[in-house]
PDB file of N, CA and C in Angstrom:
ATOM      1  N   UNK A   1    -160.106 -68.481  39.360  1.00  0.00           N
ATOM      2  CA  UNK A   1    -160.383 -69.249  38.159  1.00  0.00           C
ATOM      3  C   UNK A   1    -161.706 -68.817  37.552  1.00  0.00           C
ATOM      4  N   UNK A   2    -161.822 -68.714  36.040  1.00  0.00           N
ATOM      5  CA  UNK A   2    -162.973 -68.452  35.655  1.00  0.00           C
ATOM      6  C   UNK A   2    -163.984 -70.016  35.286  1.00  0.00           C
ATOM      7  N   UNK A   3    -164.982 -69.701  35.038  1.00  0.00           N
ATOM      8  CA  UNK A   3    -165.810 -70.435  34.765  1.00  0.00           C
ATOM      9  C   UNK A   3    -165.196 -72.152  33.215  1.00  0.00           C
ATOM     10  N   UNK A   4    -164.430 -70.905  32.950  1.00  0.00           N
ATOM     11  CA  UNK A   4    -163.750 -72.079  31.487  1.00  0.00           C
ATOM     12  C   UNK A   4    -162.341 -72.584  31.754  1.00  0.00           C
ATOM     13  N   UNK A   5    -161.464 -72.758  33.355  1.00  0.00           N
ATOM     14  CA  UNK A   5    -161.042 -72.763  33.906  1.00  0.00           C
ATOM     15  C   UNK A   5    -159.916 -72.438  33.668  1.00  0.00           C
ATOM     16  N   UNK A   6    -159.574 -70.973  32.878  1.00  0.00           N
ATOM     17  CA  UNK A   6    -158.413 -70.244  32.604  1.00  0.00           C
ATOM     18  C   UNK A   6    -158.567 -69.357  33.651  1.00  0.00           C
ATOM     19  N   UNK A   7    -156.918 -68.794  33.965  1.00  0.00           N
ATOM     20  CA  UNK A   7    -156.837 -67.688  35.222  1.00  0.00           C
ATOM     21  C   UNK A   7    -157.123 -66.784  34.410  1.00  0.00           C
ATOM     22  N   UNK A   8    -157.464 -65.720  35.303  1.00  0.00           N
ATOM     23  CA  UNK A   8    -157.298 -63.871  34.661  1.00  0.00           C
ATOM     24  C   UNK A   8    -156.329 -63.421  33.709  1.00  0.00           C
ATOM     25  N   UNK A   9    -155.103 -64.093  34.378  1.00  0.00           N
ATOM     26  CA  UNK A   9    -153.568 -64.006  34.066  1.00  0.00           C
ATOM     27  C   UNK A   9    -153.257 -64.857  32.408  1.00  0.00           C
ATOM     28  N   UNK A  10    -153.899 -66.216  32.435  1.00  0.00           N
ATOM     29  CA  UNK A  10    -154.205 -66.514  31.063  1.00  0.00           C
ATOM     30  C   UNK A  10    -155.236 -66.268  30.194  1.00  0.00           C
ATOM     31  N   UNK A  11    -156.102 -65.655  30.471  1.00  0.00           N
ATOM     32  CA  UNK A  11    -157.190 -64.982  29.531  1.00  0.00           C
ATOM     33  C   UNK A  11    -156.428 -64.037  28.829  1.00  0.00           C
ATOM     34  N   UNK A  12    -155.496 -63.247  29.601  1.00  0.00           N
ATOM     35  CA  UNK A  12    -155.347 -61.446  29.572  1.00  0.00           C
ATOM     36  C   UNK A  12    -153.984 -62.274  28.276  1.00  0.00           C
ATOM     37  N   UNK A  13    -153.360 -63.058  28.772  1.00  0.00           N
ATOM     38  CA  UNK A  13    -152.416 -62.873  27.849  1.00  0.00           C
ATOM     39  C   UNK A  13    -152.993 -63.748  26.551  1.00  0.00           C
ATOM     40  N   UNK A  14    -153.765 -64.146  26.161  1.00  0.00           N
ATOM     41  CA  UNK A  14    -154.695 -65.185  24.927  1.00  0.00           C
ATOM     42  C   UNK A  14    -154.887 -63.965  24.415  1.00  0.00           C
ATOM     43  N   UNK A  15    -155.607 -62.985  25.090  1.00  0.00           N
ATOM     44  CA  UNK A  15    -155.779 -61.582  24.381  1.00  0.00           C
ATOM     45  C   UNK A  15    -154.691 -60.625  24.232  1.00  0.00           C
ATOM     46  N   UNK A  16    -154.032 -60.115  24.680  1.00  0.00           N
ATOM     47  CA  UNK A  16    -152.825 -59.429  24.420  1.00  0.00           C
ATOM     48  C   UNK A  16    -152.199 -60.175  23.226  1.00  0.00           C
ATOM     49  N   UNK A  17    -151.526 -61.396  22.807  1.00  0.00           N
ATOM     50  CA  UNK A  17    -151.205 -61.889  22.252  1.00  0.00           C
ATOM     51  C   UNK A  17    -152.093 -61.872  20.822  1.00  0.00           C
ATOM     52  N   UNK A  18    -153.278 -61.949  20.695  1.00  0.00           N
ATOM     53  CA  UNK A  18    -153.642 -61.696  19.835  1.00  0.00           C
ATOM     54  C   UNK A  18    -154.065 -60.635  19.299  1.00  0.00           C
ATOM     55  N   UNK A  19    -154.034 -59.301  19.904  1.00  0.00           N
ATOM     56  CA  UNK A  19    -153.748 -58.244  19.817  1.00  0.00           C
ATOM     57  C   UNK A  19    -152.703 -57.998  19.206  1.00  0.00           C
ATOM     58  N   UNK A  20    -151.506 -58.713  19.628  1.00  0.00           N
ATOM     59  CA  UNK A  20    -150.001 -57.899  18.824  1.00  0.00           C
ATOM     60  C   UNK A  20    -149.967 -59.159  17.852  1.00  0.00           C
ATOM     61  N   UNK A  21    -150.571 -60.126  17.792  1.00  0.00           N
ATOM     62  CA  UNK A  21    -150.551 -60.808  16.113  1.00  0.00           C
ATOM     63  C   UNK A  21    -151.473 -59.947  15.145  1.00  0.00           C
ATOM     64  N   UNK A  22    -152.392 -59.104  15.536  1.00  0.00           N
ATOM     65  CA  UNK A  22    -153.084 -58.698  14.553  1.00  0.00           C
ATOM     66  C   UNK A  22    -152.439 -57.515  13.754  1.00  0.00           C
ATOM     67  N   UNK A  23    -151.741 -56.756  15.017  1.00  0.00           N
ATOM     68  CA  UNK A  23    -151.061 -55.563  14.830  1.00  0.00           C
ATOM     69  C   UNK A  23    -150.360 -56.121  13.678  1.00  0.00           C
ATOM     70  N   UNK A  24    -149.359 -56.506  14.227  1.00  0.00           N
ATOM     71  CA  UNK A  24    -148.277 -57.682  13.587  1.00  0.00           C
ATOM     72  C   UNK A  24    -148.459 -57.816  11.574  1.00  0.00           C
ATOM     73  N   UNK A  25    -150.132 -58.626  12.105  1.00  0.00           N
ATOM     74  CA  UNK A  25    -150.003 -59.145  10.703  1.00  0.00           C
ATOM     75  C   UNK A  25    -150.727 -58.127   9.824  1.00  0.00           C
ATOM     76  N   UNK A  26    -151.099 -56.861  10.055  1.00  0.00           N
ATOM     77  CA  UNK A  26    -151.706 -55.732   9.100  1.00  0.00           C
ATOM     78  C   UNK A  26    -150.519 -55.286   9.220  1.00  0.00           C
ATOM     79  N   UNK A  27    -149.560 -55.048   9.926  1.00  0.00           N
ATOM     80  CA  UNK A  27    -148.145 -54.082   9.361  1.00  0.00           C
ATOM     81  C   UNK A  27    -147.879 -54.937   7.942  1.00  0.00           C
ATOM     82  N   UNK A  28    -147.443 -56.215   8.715  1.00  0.00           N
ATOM     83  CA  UNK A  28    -146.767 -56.943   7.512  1.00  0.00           C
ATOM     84  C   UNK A  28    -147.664 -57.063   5.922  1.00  0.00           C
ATOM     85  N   UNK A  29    -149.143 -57.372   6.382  1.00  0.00           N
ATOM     86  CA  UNK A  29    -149.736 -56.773   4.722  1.00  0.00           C
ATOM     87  C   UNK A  29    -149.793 -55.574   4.088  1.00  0.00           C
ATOM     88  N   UNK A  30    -149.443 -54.760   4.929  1.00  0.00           N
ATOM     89  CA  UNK A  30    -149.475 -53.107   4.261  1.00  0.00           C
ATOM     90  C   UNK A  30    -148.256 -52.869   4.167  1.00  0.00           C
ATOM     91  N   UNK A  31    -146.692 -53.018   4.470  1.00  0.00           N
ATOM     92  CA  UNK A  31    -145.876 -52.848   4.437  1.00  0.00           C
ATOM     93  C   UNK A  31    -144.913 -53.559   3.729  1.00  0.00           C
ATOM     94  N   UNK A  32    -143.720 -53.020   3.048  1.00  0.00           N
ATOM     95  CA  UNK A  32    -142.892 -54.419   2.813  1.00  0.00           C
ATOM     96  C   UNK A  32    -141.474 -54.768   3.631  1.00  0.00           C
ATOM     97  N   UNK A  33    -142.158 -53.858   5.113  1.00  0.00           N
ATOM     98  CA  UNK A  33    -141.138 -54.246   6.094  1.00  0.00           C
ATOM     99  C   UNK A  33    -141.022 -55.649   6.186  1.00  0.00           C
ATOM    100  N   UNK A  34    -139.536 -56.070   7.322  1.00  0.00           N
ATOM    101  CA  UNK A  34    -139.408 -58.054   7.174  1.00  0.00           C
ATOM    102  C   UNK A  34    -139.620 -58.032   8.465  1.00  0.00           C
ATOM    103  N   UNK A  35    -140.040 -59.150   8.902  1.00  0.00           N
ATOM    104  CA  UNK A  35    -140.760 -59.446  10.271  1.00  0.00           C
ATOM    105  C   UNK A  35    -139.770 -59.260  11.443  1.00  0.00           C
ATOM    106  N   UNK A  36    -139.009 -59.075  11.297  1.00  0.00           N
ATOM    107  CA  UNK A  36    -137.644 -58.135  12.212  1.00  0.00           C
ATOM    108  C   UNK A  36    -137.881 -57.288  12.462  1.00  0.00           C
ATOM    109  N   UNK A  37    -138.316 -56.618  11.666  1.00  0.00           N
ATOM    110  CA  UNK A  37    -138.654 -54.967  11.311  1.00  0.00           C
ATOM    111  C   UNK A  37    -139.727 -55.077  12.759  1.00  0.00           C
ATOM    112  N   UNK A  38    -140.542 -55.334  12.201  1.00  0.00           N
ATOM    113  CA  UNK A  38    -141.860 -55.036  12.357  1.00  0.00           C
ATOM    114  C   UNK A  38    -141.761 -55.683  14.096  1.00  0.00           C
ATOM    115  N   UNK A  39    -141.136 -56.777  14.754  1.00  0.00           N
ATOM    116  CA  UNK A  39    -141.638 -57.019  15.715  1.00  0.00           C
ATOM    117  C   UNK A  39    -140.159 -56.475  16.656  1.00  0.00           C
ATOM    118  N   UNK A  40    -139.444 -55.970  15.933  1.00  0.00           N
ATOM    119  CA  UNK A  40    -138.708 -54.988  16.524  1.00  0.00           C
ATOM    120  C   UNK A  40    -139.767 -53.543  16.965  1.00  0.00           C
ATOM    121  N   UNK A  41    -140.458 -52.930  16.037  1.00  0.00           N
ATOM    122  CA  UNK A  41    -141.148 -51.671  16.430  1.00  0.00           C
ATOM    123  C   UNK A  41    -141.837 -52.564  17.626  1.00  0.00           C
ATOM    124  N   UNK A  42    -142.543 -53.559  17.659  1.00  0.00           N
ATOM    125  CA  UNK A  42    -143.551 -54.139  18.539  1.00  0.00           C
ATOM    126  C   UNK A  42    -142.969 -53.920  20.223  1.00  0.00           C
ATOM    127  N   UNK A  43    -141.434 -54.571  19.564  1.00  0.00           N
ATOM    128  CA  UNK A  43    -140.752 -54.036  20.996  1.00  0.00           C
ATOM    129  C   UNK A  43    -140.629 -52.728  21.872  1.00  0.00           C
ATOM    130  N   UNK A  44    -140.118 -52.159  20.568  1.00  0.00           N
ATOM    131  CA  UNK A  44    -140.873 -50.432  21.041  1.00  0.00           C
ATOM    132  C   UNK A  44    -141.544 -50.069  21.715  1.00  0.00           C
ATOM    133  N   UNK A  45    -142.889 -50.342  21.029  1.00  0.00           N
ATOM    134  CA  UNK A  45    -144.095 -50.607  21.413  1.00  0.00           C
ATOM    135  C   UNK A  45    -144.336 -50.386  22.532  1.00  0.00           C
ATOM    136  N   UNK A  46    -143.625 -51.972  23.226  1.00  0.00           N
ATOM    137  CA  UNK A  46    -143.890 -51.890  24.307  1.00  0.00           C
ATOM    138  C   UNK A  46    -143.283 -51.226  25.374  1.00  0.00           C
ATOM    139  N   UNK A  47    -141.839 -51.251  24.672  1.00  0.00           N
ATOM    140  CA  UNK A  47    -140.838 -49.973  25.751  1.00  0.00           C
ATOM    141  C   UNK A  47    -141.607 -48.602  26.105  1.00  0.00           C
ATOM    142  N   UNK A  48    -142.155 -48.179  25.114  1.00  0.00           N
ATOM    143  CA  UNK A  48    -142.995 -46.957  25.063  1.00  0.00           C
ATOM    144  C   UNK A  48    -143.957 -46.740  26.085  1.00  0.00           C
ATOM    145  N   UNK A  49    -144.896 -47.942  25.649  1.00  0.00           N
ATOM    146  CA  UNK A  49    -146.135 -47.978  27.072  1.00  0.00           C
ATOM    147  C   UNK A  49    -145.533 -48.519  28.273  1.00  0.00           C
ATOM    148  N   UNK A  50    -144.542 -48.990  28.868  1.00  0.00           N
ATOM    149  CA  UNK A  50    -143.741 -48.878  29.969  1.00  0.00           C
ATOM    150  C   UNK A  50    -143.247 -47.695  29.939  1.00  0.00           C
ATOM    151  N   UNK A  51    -142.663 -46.781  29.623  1.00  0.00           N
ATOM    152  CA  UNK A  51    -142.536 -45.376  30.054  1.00  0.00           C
ATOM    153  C   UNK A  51    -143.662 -44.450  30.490  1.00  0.00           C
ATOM    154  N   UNK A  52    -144.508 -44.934  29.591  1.00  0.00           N
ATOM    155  CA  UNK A  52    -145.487 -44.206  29.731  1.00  0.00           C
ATOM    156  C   UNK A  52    -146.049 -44.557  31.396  1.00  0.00           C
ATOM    157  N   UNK A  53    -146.503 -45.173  31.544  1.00  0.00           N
ATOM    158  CA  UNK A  53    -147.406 -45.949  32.949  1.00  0.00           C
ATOM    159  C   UNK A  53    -146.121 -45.976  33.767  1.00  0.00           C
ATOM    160  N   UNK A  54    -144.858 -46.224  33.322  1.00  0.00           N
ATOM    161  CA  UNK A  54    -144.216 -45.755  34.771  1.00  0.00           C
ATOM    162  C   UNK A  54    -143.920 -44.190  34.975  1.00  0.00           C
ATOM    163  N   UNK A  55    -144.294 -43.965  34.552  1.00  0.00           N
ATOM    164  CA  UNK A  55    -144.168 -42.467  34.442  1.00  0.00           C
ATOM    165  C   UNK A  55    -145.286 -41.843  35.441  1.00  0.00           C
ATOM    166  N   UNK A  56    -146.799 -42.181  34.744  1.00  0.00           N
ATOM    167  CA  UNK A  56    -147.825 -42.054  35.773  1.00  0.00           C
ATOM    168  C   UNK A  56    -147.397 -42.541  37.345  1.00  0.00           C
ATOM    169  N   UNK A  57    -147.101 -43.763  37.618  1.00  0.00           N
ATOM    170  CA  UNK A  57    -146.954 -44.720  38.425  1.00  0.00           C
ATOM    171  C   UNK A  57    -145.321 -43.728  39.517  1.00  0.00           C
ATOM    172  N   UNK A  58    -144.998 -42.816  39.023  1.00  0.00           N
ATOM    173  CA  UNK A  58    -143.610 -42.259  39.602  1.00  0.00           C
ATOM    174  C   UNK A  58    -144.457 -41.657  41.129  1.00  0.00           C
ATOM    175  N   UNK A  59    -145.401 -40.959  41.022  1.00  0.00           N
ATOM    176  CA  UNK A  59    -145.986 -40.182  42.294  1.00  0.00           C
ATOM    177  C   UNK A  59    -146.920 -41.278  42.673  1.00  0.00           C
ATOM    178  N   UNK A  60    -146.855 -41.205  43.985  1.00  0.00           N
ATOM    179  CA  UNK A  60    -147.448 -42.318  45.096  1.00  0.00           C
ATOM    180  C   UNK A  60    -148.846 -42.427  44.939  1.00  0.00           C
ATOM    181  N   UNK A  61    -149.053 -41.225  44.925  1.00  0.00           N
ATOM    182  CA  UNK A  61    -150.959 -40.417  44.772  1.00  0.00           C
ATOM    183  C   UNK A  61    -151.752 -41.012  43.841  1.00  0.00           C
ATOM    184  N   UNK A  62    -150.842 -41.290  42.219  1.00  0.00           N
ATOM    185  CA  UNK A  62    -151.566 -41.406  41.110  1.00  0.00           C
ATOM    186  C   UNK A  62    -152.537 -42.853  40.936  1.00  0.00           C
ATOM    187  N   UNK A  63    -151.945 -44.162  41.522  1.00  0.00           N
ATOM    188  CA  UNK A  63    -152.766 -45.125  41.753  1.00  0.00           C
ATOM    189  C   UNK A  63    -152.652 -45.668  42.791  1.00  0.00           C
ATOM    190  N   UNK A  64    -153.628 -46.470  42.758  1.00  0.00           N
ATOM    191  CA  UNK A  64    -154.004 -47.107  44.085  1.00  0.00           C
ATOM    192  C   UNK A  64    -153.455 -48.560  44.108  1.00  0.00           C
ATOM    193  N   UNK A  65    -152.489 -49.174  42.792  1.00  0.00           N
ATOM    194  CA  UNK A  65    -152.144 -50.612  42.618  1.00  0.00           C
ATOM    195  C   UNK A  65    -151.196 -49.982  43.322  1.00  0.00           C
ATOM    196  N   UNK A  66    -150.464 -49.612  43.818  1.00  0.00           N
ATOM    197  CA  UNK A  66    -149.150 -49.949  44.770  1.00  0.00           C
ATOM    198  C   UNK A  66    -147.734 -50.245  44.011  1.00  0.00           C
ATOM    199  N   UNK A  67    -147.856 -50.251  42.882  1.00  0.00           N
ATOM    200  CA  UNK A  67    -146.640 -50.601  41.873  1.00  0.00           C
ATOM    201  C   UNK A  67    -145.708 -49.138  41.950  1.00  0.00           C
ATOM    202  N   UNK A  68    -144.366 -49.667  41.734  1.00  0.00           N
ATOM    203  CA  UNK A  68    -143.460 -48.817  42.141  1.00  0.00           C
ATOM    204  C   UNK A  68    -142.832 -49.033  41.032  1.00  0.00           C
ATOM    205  N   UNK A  69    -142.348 -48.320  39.779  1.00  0.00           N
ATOM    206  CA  UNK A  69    -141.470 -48.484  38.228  1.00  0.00           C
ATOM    207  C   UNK A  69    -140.213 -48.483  39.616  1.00  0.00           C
ATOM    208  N   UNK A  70    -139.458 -49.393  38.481  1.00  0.00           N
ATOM    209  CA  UNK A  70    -137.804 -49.933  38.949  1.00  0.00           C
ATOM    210  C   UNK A  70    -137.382 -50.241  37.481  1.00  0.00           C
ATOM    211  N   UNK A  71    -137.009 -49.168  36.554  1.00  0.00           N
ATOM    212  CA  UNK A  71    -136.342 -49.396  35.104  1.00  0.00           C
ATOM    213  C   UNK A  71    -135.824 -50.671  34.929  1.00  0.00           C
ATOM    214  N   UNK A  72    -134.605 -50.971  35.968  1.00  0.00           N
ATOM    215  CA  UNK A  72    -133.893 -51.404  35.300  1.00  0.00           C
ATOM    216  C   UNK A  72    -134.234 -53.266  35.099  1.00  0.00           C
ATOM    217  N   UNK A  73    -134.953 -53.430  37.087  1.00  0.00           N
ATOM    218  CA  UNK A  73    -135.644 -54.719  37.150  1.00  0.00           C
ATOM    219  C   UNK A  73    -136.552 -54.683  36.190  1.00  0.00           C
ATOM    220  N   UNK A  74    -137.053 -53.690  35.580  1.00  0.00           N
ATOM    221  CA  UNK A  74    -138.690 -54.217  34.988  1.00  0.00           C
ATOM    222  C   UNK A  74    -137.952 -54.287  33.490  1.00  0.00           C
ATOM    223  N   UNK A  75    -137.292 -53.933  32.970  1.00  0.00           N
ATOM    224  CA  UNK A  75    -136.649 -53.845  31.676  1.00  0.00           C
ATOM    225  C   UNK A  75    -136.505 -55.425  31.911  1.00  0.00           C
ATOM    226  N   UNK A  76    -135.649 -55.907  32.494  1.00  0.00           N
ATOM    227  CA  UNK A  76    -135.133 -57.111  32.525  1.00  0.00           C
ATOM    228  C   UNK A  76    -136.083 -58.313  32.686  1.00  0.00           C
ATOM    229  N   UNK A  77    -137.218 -57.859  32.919  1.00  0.00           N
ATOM    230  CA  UNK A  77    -138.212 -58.840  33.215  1.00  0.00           C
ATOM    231  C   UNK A  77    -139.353 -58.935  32.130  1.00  0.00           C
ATOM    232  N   UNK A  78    -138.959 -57.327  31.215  1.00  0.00           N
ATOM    233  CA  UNK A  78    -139.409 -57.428  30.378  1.00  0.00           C
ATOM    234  C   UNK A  78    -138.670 -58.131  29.024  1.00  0.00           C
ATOM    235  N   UNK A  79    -137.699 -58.260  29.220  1.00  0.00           N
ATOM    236  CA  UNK A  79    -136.441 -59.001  28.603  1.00  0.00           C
ATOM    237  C   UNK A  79    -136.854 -60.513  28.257  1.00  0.00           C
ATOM    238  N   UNK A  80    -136.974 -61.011  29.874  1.00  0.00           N
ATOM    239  CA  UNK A  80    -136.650 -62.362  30.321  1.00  0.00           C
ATOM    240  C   UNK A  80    -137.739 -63.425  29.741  1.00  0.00           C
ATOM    241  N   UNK A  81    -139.334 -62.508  29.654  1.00  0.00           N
ATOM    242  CA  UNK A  81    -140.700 -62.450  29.556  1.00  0.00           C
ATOM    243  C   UNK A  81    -140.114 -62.965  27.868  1.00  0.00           C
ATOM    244  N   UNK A  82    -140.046 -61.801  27.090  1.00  0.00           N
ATOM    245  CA  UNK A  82    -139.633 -61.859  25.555  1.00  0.00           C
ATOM    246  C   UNK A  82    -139.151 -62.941  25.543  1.00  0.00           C
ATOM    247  N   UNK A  83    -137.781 -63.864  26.420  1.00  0.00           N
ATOM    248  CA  UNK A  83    -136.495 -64.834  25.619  1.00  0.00           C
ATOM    249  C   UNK A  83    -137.574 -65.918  26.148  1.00  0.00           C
ATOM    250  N   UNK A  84    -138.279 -65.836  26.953  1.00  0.00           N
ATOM    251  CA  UNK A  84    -138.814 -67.248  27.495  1.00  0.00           C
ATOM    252  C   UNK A  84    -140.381 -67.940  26.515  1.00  0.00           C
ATOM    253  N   UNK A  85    -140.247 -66.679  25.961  1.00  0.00           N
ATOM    254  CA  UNK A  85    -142.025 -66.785  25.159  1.00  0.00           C
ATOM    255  C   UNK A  85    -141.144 -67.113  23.839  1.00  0.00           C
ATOM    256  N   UNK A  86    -139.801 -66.975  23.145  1.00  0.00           N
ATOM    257  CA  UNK A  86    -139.561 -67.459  22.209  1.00  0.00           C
ATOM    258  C   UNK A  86    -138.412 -68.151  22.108  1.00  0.00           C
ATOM    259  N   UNK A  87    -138.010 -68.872  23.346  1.00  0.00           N
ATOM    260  CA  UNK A  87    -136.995 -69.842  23.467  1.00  0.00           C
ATOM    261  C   UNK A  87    -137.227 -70.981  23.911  1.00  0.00           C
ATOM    262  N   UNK A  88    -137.378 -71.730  23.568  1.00  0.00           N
ATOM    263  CA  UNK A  88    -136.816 -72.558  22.575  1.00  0.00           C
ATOM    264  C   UNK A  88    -137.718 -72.481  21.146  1.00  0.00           C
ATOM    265  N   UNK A  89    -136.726 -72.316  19.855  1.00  0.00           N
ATOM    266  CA  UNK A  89    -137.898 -72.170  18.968  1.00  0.00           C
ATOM    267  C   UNK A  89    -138.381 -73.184  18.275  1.00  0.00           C
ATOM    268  N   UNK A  90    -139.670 -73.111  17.463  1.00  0.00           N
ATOM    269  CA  UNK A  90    -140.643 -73.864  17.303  1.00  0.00           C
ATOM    270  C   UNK A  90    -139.598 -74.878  16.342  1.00  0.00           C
ATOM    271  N   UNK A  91    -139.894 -76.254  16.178  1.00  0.00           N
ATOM    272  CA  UNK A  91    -139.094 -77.182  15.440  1.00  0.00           C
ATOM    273  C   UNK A  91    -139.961 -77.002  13.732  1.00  0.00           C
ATOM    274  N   UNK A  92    -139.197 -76.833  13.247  1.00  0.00           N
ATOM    275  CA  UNK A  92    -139.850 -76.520  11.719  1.00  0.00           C
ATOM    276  C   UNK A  92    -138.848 -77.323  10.683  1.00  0.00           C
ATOM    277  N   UNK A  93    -138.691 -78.319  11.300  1.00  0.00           N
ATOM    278  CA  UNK A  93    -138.134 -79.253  10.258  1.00  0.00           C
ATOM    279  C   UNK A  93    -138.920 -80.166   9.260  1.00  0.00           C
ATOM    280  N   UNK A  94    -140.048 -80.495  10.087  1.00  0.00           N
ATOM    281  CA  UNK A  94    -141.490 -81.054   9.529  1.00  0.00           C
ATOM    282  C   UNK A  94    -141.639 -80.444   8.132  1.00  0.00           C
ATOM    283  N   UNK A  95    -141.691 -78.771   8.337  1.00  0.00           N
ATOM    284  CA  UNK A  95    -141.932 -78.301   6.806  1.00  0.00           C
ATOM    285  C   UNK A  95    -141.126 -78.417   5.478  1.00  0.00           C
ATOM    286  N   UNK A  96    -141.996 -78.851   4.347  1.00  0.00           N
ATOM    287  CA  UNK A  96    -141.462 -79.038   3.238  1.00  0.00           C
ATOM    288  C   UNK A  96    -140.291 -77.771   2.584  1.00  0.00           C
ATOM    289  N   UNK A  97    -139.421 -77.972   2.198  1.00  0.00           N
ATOM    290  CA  UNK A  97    -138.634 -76.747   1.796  1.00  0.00           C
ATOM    291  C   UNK A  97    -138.922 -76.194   0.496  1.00  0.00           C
ATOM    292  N   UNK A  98    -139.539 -75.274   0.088  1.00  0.00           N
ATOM    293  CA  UNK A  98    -140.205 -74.651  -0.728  1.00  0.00           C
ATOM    294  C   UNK A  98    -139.031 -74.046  -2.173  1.00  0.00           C
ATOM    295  N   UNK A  99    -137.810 -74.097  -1.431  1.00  0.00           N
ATOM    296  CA  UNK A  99    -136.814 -73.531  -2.884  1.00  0.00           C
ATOM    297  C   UNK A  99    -135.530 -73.384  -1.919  1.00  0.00           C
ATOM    298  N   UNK A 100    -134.395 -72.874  -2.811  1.00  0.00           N
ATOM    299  CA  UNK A 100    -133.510 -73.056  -2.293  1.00  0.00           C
ATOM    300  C   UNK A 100    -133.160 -71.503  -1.975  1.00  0.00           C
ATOM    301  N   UNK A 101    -132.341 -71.305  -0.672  1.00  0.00           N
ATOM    302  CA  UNK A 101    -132.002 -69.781  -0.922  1.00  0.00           C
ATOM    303  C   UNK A 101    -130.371 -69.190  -0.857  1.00  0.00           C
TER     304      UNK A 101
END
């Protein structure tokens, strides 16, 4: 526990998270991609830097964390991670309806 009594584990993700909102929200002002778009690449994103580091992570030698890439478990956990951080979604009935579409 740190001193402001968040774990490591919730610090890291307060920051990560606001990391890919920032990303996030300069695509979406410079672009006139739709937020599909855009947090689809995010997904990418991250598929990408999982290849990448399991890739390093393939020879025993390269680190000393002990992590072993397993595609198909870590895909899925990277999956599970995604449906659980945006399932159930936020109730937005509260908001006024702005026009009709």
């Amino acid at each position: 526990m740190r001193d402001d009594g968040k774990s490591e584990e919730e610090t890291a993700r307060e920051k990560m998270r606001q990391a890919v909102l920032c990303a996030f929200c300069n695509i979406m002002q410079t672009t006139r991609l739709r937020p599909m778009t855009v947090l689809g690449l995010a997904a990418m994103a991250v598929g990408a830097i999982y290849k990448e580091v399991a890739t390093v992570h393939r020879h025993a030698d390269t680190c000393p964390c002990g992590w072993e890439p397993r595609a198909d478990n870590d895909v899925e956990a990277l999956q599970t991670a995604i449906a659980a951080a945006a399932w159930p979604p936020t109730d937005l009935r509260w908001l006024k309806v702005a026009g009709k579409a």
